[in-house]
Protein backbone atom coordinates (compact mmCIF):
# COMPACT_ATOMS: atom_id res chain seq x y z
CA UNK A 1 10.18 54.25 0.06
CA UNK A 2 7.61 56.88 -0.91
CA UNK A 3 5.12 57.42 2.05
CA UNK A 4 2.23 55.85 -0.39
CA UNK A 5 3.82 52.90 -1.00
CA UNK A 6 3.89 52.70 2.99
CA UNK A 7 0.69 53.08 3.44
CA UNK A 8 -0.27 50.46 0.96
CA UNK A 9 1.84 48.20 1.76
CA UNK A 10 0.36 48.35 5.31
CA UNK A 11 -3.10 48.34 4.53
CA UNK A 12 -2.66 45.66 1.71
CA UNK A 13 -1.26 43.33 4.98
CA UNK A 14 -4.00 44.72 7.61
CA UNK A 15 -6.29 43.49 4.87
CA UNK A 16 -4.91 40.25 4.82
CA UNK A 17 -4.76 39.53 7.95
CA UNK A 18 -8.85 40.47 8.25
CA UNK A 19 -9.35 38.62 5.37
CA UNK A 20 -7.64 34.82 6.06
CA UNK A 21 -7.45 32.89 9.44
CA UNK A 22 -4.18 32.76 11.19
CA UNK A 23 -3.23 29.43 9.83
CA UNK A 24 -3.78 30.45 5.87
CA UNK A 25 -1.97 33.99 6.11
CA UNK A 26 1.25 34.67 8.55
CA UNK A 27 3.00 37.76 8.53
CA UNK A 28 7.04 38.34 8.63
CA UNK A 29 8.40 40.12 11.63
CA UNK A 30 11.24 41.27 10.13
CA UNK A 31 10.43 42.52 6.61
CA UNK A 32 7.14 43.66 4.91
CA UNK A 33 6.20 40.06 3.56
CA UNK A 34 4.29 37.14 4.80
CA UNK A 35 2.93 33.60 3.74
CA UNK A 36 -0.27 32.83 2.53
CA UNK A 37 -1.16 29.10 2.04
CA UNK A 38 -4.02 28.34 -0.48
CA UNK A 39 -6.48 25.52 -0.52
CA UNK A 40 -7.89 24.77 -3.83
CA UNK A 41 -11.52 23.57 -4.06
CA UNK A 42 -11.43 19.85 -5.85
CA UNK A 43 -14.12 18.10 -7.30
CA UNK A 44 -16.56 15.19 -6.08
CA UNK A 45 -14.68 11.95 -5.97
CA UNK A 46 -11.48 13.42 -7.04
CA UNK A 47 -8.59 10.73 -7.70
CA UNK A 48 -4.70 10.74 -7.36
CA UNK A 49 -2.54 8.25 -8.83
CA UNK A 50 1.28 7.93 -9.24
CA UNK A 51 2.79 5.01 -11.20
CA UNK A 52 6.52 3.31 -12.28
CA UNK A 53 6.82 5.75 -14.34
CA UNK A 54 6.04 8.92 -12.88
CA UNK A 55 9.08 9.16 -11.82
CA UNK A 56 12.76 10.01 -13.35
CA UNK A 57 14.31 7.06 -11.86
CA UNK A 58 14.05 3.59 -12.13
CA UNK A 59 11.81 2.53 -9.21
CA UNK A 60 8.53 0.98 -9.48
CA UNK A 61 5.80 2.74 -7.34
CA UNK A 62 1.77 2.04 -7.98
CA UNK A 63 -0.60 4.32 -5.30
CA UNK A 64 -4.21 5.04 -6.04
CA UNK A 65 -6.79 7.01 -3.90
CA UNK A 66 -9.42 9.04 -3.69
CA UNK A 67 -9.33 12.33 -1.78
CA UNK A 68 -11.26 15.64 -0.71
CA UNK A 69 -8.28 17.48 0.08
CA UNK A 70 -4.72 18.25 -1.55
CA UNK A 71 -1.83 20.12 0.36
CA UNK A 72 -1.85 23.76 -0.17
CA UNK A 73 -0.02 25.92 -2.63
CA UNK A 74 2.44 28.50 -0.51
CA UNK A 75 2.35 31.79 -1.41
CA UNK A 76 5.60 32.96 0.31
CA UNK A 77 6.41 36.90 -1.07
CA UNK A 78 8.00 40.13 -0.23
CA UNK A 79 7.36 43.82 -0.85
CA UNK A 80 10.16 45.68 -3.06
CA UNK A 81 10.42 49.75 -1.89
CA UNK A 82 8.90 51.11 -4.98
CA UNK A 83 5.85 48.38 -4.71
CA UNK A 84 3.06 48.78 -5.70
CA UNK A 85 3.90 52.09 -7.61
CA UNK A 86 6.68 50.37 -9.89
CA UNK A 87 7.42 46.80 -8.86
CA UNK A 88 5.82 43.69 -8.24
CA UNK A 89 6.20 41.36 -5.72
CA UNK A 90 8.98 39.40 -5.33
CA UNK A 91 7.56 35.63 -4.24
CA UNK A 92 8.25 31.95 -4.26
CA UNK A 93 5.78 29.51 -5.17
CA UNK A 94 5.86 26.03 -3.00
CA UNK A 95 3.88 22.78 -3.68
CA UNK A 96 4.14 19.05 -2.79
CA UNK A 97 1.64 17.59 -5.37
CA UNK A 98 2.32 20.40 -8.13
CA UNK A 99 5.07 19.74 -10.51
CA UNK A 100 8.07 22.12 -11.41
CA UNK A 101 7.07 22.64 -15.03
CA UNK A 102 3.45 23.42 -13.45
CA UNK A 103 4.41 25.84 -10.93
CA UNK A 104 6.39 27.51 -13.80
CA UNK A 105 3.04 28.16 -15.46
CA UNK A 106 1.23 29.53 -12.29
CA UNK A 107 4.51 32.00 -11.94
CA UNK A 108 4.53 33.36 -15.07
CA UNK A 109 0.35 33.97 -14.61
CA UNK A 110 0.95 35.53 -11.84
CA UNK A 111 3.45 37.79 -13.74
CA UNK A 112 0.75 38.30 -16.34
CA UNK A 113 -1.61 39.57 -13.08
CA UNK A 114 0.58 42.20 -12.38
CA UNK A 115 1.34 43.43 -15.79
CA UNK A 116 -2.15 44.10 -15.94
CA UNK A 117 -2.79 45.67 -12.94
CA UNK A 118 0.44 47.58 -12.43
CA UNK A 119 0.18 50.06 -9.92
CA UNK A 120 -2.59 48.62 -7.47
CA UNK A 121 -2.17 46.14 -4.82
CA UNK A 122 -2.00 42.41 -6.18
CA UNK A 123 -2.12 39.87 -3.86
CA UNK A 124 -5.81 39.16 -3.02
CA UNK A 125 -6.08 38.92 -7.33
CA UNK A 126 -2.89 36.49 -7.03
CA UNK A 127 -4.94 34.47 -4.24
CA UNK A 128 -8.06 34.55 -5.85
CA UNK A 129 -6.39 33.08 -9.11
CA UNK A 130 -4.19 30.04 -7.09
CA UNK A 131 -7.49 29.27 -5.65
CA UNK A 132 -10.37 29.32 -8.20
CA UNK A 133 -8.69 29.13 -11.53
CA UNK A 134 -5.63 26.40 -10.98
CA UNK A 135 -6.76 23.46 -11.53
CA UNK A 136 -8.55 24.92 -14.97
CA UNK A 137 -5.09 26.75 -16.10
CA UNK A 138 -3.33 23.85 -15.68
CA UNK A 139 -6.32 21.60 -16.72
CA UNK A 140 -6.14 19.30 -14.04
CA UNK A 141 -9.04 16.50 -13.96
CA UNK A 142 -9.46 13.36 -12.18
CA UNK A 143 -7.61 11.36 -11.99
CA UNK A 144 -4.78 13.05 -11.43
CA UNK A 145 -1.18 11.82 -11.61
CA UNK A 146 1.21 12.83 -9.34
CA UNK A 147 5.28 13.32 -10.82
CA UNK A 148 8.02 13.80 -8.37
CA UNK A 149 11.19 15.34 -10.24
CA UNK A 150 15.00 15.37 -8.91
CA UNK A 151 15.28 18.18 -6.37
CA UNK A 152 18.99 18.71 -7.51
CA UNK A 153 18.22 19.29 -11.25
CA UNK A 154 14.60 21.32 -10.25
CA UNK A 155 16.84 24.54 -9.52
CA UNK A 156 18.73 24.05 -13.03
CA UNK A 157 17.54 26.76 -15.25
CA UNK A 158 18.83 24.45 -18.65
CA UNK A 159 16.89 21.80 -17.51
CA UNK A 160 13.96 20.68 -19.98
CA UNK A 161 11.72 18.01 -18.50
CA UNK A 162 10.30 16.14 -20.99
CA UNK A 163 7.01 16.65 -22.36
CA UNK A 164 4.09 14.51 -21.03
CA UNK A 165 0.46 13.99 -22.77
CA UNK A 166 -1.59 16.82 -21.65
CA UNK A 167 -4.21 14.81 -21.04
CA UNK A 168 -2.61 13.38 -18.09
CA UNK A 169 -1.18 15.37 -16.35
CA UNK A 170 -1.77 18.97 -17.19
CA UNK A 171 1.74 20.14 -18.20
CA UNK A 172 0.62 20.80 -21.91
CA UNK A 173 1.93 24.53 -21.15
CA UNK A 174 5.77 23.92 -21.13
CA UNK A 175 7.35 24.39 -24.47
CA UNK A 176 10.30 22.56 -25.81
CA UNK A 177 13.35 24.63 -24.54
CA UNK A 178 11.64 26.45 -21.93
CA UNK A 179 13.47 26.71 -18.10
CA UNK A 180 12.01 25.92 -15.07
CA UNK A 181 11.19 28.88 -12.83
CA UNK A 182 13.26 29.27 -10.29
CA UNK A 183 10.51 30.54 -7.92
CA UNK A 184 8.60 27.42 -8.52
CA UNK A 185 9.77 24.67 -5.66
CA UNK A 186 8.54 21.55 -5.45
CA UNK A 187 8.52 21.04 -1.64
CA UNK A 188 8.73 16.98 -1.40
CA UNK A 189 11.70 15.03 -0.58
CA UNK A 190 10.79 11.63 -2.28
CA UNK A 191 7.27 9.53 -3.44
CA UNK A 192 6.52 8.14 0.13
CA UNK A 193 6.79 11.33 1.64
CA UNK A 194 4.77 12.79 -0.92
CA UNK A 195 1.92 10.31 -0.45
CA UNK A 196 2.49 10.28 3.30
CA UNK A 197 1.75 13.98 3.79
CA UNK A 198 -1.42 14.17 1.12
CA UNK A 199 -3.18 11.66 3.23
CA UNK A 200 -2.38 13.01 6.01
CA UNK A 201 -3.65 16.49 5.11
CA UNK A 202 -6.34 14.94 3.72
CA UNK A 203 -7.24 12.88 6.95
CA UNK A 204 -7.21 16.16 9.20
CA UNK A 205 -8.99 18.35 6.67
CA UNK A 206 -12.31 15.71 6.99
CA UNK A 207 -11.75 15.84 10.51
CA UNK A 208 -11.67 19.45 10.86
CA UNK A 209 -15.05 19.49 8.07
CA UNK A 210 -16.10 17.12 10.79
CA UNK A 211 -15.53 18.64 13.87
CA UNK A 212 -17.24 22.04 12.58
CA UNK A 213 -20.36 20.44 11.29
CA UNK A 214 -24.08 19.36 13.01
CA UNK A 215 -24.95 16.03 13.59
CA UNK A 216 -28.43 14.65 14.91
CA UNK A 217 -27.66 11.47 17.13
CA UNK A 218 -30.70 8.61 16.41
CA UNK A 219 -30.07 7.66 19.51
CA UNK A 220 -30.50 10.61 22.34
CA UNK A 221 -31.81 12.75 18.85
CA UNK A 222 -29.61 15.60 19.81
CA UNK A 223 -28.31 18.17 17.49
CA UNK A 224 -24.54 17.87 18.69
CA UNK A 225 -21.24 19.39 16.83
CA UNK A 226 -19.12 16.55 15.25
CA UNK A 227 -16.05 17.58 17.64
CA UNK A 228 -19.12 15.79 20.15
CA UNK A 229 -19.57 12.86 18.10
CA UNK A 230 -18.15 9.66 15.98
CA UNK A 231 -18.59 8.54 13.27
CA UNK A 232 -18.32 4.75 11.18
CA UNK A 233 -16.33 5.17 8.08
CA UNK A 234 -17.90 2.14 6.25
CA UNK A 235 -21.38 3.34 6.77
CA UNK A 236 -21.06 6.92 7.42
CA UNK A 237 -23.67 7.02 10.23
CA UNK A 238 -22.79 9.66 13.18
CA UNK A 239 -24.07 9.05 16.55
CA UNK A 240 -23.02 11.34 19.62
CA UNK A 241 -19.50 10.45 21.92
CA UNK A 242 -21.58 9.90 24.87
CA UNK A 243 -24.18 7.53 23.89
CA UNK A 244 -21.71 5.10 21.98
CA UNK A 245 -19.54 5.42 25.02
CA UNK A 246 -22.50 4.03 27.20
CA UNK A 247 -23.40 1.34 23.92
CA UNK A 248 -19.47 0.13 23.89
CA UNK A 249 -18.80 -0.08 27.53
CA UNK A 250 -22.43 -2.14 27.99
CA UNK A 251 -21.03 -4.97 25.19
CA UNK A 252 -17.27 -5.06 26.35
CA UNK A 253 -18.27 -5.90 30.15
CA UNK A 254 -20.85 -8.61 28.76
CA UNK A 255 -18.14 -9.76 26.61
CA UNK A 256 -19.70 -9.03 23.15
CA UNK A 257 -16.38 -7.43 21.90
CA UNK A 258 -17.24 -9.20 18.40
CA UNK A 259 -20.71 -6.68 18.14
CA UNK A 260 -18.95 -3.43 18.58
CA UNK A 261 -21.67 -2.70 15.39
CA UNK A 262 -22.97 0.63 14.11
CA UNK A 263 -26.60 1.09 16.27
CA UNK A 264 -28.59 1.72 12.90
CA UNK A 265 -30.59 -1.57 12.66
CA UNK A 266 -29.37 -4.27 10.06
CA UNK A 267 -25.91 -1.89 9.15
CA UNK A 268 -22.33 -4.09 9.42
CA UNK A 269 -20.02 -1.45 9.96
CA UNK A 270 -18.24 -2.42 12.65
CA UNK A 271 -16.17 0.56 14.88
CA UNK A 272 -12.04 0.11 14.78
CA UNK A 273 -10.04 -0.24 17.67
CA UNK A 274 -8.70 3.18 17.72
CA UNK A 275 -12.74 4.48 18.00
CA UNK A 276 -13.09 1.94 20.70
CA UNK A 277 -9.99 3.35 22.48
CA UNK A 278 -10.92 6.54 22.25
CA UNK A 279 -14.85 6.26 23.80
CA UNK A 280 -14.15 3.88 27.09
CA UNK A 281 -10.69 4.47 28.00
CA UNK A 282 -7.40 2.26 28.65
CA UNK A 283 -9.36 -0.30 31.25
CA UNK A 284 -11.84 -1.43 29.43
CA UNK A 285 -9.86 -1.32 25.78
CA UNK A 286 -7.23 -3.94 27.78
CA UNK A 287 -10.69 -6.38 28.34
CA UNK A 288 -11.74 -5.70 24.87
CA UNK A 289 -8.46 -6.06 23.27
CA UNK A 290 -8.09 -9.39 25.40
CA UNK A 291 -11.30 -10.83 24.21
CA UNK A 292 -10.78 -10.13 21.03
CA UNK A 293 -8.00 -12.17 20.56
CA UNK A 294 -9.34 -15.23 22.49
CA UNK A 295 -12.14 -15.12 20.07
CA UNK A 296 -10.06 -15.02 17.33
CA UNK A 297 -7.74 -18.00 18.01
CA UNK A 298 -11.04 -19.84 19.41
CA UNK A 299 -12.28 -19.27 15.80
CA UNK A 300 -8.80 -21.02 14.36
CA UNK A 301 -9.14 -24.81 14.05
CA UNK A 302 -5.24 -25.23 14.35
CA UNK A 303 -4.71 -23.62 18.33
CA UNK A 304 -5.49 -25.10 21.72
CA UNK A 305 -4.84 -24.48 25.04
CA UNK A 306 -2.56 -25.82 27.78
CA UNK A 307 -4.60 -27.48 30.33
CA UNK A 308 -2.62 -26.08 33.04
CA UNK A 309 -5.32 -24.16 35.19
CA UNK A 310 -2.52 -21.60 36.32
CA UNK A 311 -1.21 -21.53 32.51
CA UNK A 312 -3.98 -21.63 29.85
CA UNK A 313 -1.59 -20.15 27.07
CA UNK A 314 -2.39 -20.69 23.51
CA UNK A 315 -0.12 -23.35 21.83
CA UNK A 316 -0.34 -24.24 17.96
CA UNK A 317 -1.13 -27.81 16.97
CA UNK A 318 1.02 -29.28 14.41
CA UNK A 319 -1.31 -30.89 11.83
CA UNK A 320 -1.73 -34.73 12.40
CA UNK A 321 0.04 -34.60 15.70
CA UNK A 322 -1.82 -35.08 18.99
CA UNK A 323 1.14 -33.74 21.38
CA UNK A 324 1.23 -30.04 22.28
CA UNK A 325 4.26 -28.62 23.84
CA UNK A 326 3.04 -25.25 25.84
CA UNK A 327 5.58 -22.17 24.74
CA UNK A 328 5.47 -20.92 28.36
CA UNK A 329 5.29 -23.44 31.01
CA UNK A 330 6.75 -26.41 28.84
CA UNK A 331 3.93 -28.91 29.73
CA UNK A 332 3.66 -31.95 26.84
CA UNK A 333 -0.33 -32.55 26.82
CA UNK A 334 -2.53 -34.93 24.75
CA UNK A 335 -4.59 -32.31 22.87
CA UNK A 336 -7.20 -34.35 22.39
CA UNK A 337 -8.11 -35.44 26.52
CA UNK A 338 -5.96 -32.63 27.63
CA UNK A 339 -4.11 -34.57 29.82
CA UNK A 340 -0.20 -35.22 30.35
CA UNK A 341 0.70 -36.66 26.82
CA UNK A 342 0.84 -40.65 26.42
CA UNK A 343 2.93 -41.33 23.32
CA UNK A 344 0.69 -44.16 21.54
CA UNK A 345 -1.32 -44.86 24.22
CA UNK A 346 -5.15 -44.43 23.95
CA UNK A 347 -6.65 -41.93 25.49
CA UNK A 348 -7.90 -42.69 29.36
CA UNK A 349 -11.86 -41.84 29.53
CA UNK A 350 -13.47 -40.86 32.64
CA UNK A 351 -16.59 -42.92 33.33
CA UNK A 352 -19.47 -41.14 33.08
CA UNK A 353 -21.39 -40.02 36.62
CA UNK A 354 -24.79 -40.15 37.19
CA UNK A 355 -26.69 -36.95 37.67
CA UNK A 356 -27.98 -37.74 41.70
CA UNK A 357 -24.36 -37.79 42.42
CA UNK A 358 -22.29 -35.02 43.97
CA UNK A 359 -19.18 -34.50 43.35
CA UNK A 360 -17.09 -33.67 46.16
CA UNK A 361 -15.12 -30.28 45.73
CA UNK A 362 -11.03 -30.86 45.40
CA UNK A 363 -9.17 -29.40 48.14
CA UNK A 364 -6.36 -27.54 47.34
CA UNK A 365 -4.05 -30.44 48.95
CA UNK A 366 -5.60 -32.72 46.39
CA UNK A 367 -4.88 -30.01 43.34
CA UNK A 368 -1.56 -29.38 44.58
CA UNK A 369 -0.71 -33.36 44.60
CA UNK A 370 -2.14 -33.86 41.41
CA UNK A 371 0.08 -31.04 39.92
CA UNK A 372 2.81 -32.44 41.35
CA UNK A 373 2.35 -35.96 39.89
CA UNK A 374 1.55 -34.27 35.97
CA UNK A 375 5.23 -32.28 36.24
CA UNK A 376 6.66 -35.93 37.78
CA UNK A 377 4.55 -37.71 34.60
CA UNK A 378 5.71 -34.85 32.40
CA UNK A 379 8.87 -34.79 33.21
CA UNK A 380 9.83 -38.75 32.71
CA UNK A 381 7.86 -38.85 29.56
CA UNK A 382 10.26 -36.52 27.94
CA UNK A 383 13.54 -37.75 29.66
CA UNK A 384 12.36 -41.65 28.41
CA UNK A 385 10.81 -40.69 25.36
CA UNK A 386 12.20 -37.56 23.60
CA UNK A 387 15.31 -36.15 22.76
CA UNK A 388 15.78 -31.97 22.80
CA UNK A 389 16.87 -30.61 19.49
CA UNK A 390 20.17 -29.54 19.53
CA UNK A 391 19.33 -26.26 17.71
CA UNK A 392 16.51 -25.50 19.60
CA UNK A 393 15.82 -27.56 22.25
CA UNK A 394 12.37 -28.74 21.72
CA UNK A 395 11.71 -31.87 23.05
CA UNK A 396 10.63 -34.55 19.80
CA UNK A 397 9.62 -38.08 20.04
CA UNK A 398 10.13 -40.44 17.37
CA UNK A 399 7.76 -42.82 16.48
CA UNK A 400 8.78 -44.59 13.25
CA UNK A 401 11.14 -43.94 10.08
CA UNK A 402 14.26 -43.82 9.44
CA UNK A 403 17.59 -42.33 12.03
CA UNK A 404 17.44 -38.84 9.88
CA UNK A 405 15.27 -36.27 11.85
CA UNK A 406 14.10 -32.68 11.02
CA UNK A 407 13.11 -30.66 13.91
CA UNK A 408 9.28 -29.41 12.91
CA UNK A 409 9.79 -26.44 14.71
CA UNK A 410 13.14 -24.97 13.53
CA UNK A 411 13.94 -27.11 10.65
CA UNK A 412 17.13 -27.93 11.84
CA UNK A 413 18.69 -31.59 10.46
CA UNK A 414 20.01 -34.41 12.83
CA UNK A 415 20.14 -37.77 13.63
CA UNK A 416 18.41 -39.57 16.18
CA UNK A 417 21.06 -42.05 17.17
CA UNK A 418 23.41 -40.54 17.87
CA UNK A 419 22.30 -37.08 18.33
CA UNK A 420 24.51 -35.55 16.12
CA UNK A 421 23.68 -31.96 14.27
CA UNK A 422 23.97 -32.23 10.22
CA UNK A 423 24.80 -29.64 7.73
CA UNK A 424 22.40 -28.12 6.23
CA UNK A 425 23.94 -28.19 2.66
CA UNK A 426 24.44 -31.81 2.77
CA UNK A 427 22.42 -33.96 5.36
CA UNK A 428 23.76 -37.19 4.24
């Protein structure tokens, strides 16, 4: 190696390293090389789609999205001795979202580069190209379909993909009979993985945006960075960390977990749990997340609770049934007076008190008797009037019809008398 190549070799890679942050340009320890990842610049409301047949297999796959950010193009190259006087670059091209046949078209530009500028240092040109001029060359507009070819016959130089419509997606520069590139690598094991990772990189490149951006809070009015505040995705309206903190905690201990609402008067958007657990911490999220779902199965016309002060677990009613059979303590209650159930007996009404009246408070002898007596009624109503299914044990009563019984719970077939299990095949 001539001492000039050296020397710009070594200034090409000081440059470099000035140039790009840490995380777009690393250098190799062990040779004169390095990787530089490149972030292209897409336009407003850019779109991705991949369909059935995007694909050189059979399976059916239908994604659509929008996105601000795609998955860098890697840059991955080496300096020959004799570069830049005589050779170029020797480098690898890897891409998730680009397609073989279209990293074959950025290689052989790059190629092109250095024909032209033979001699001088190339890579800032080669970046500079990769970043501004890609999605042009390859005349890539939204929306964009995304093509995931066969890893094993990628590296086949005989291989020639078959030609798509232009129009779509932007691989009107392979020619019938032309190879693949071998320095052209489509880095993506299979369609989920491929979708997986662009939202992904999308998702932290708006957060990052995010984090590095200004924000005036309507409700302190501070000017605080976004790594300082939160923001609703429906609405898009940013307030700061600490006064939503204060606004969340306020409506979780008054138990308005249902109004966890963006501040802006009259907006909807409504923050999602992982916001909530993020601003007021485990303790309260375990109240919120606890009142949330007693509101919700309040809100459901087909759940009730068991009566049992010491229980009060949720228990499904069965539609046109009045017994409910709690899941954890096994009480049989009358869901409509919520006492111990009665079979076909009506209801028993209190009579109503009159106002002037004070009612005595129970002692806990009293509660404790009166426990004991609803297990003691519990317990002979279901050895006198039920029988256990003998799949799953749930005590049934049987008020009518014929001897053939289906368990409402598991399905399972019997008969009543005598309690005999019946195939399911043939319950005859």
């Amino acid at each position: 190696m001539s001492p000039e190549d050296r020397e710009a070799q070594e200034d090409e890679l000081l440059s470099l390293a000035s140039i790009y942050s840490d995380s777009e340009f690393k250098r190799a320890e062990s040779v004169q090389g390095g990787e530089i990842s490149v972030c292209l610049e897409l336009p407003q409301k850019f779109r991705i789609f991949m369909s059935g047949d995007s694909t050189q297999n059979l399976q059916k796959y239908n994604f659509q999205d929008a996105v601000c950010f795609l998955p860098p193009i890697f840059l991955n190259f080496e300096f020959p001795p004799d570069y830049p006087s005589s050779s170029a670059p020797e480098f690898t091209l890897f891409c998730k979202w680009l397609s073989p046949v279209q990293l074959t078209a950025l290689c052989k530009q790059l190629d092109t580069l250095w024909g032209e500028n033979r001699g001088s240092v190339i890579l800032f040109t080669w970046v500079q190209f990769l970043k501004e001029e890609t999605l042009t060359y390859l005349h890539i507009v939204t929306p964009y379909e995304l093509r995931v070819y066969d890893q094993g016959k990628q590296n086949c130089k005989s291989l020639i993909p078959r030609k798509e419509n232009s129009d779509s997606c932007g691989e009107s520069d392979s020619a019938d009979g032309e190879a693949l590139d071998e320095r052209a690598i489509q880095d993506v094991n299979s369609l989920s993985s491929l979708i997986r990772d662009i939202l992904d990189f999308d998702q932290a490149q708006q957060k990052k945006c995010f984090n590095s951006k200004l924000y005036m809070c309507n409700i302190c009015f501070s000017e605080k960075l976004g790594s300082e505040c939160m923001d609703f995705k429906e609405c898009q309206h940013v307030y700061c960390s600490a006064c939503l903190k204060d606004y969340f905690e306020i409506q979780i201990k008054e138990g308005q977990v249902q109004f966890l609402n963006c501040p802006e008067p009259e907006c909807t958007s409504v923050a999602t749990p992982a916001q909530v657990k993020e601003l007021v911490g485990e303790q309260l999220f375990s109240r919120y997340d606890r009142l949330l779902l007693q509101s919700s199965l309040d809100s459901m016309a087909d759940v009730v609770y068991c009566p049992r002060l010491n229980c009060q677990m949720p228990v499904m009613q069965e539609p046109g049934c009045p017994m409910g059979i709690c899941s954890s303590c096994r009480h049989p209650f009358c869901t409509l007076c919520k006492r111990t159930y009665h079979g076909i007996s009506p209801c028993k009404t209190e009579e109503p008190m009159e106002t002037n009246i004070k009612v005595p408070r129970i002692r806990t002898r009293k509660r404790r008797k009166q426990k004991i007596v609803e297990e003691r009624q519990s317990a002979t109503f279901l050895k006198e009037e039920t029988q256990t299914c003998p799949a799953c044990k749930v005590p049934i009563q049987k008020d009518g019809g014929c001897n053939f019984m289906v368990c409402s719970q598991c399905k399972h077939s019997f008969t009543w008398i005598p309690l005999k299990s019946l195939s399911s095949d043939n319950p005859a």
